[in-house]
C-alpha atoms as a PDB file:
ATOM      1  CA  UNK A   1      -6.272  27.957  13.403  1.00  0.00           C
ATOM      2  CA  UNK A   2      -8.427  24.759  13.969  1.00  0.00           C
ATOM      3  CA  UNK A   3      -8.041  24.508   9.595  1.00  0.00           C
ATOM      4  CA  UNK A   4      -4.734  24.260   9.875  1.00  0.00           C
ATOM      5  CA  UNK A   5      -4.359  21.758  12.454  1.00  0.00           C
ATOM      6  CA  UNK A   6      -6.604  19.290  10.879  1.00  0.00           C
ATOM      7  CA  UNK A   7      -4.428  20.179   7.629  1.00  0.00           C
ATOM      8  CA  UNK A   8      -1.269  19.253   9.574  1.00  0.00           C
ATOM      9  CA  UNK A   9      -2.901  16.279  11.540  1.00  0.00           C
ATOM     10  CA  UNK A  10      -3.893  14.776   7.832  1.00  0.00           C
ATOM     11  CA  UNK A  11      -0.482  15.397   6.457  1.00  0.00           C
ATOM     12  CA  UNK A  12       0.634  13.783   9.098  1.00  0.00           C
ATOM     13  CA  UNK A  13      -1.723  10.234   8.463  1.00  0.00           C
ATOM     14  CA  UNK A  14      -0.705  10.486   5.036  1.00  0.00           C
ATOM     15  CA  UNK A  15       2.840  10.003   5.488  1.00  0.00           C
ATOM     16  CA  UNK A  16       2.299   7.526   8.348  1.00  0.00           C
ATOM     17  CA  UNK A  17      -0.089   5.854   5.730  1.00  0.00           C
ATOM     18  CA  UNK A  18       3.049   5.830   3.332  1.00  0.00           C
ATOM     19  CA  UNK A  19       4.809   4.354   5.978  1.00  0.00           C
ATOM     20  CA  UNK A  20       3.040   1.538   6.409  1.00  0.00           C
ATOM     21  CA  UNK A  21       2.070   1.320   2.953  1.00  0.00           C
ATOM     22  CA  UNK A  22       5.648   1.055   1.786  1.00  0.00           C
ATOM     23  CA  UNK A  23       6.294  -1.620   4.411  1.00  0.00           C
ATOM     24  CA  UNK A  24       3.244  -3.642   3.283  1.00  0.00           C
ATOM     25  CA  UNK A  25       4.672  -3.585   0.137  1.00  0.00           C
ATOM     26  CA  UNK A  26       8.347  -4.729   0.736  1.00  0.00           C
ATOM     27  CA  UNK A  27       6.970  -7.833   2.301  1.00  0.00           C
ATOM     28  CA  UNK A  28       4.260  -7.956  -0.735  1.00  0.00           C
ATOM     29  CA  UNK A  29       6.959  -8.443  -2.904  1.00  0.00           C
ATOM     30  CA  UNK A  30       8.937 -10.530  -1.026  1.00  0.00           C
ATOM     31  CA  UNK A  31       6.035 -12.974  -1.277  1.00  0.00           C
ATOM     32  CA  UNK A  32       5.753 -12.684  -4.786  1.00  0.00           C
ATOM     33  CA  UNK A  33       9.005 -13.744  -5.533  1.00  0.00           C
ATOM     34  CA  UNK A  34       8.383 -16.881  -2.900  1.00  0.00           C
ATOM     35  CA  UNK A  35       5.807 -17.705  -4.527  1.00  0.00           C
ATOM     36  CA  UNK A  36       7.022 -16.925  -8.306  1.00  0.00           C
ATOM     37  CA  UNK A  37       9.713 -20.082  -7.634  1.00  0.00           C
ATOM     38  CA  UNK A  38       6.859 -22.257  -5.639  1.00  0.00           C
ATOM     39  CA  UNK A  39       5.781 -24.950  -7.973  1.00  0.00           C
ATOM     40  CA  UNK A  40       3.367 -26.167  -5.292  1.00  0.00           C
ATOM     41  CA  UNK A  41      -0.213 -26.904  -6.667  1.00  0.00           C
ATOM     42  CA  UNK A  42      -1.653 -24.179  -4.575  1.00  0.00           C
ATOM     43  CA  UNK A  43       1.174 -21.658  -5.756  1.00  0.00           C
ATOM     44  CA  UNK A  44      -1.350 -20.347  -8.750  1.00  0.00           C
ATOM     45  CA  UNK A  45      -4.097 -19.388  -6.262  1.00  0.00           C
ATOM     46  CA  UNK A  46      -1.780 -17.860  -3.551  1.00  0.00           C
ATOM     47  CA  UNK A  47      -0.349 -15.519  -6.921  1.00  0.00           C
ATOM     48  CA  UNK A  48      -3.563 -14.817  -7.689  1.00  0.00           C
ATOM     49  CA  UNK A  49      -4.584 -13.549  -4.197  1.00  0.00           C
ATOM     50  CA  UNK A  50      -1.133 -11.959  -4.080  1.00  0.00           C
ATOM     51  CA  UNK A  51      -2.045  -9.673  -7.518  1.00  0.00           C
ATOM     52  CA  UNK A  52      -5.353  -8.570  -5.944  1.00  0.00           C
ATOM     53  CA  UNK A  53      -3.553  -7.239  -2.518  1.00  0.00           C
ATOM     54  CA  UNK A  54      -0.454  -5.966  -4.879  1.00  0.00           C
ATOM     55  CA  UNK A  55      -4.038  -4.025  -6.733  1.00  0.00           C
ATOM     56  CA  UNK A  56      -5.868  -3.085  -3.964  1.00  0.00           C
ATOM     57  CA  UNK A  57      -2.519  -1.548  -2.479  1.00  0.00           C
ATOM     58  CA  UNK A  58      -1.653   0.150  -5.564  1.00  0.00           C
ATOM     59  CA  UNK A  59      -5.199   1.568  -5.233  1.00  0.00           C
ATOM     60  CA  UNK A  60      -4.555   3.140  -1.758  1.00  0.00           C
ATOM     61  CA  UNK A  61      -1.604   4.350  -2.350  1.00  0.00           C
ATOM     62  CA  UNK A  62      -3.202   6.216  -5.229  1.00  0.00           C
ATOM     63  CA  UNK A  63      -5.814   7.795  -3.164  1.00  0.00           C
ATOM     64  CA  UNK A  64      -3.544   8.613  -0.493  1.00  0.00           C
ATOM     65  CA  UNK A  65      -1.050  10.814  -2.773  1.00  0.00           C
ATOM     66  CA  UNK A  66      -4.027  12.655  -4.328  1.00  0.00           C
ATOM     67  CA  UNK A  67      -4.991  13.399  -0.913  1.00  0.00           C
ATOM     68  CA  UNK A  68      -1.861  14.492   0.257  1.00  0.00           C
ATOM     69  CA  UNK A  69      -1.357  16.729  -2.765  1.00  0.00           C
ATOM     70  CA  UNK A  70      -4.314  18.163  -2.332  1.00  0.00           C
ATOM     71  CA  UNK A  71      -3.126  19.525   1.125  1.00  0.00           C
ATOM     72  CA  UNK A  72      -0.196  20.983  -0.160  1.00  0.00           C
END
């Protein structure tokens, strides 16, 4: 009984993860595109540090669905 709980309870963080992940990643992209049209001479570097949070997202979201599958 105690299994299944803590298999409910981490279903339950994965799609709250999703949640937030998803969210993260709306206003990700919404600041790529800002700074796509930004011809500012520190536009480069903020698209740069952009790409690595757009990675390292990409990353946990990656982990989190094999986790969550894995529950199923």
């Amino acid at each position: 009984m105690a299994k299944a709980a803590a298999i409910e309870a981490l279903r339950k963080l994965a799609h709250d993860l999703r949640s937030v992940m998803n969210n993260v990643n709306l206003n990700l992209v919404a600041a790529q595109r800002l700074a796509a049209r930004s011809t500012d001479e520190r536009a480069e570097a903020l698209r740069e540090h952009l790409n690595a949070v757009a990675s390292e997202l990409n990353r946990l979201k990656q982990t989190v669905d094999k986790a969550a599958k894995e529950l199923a």
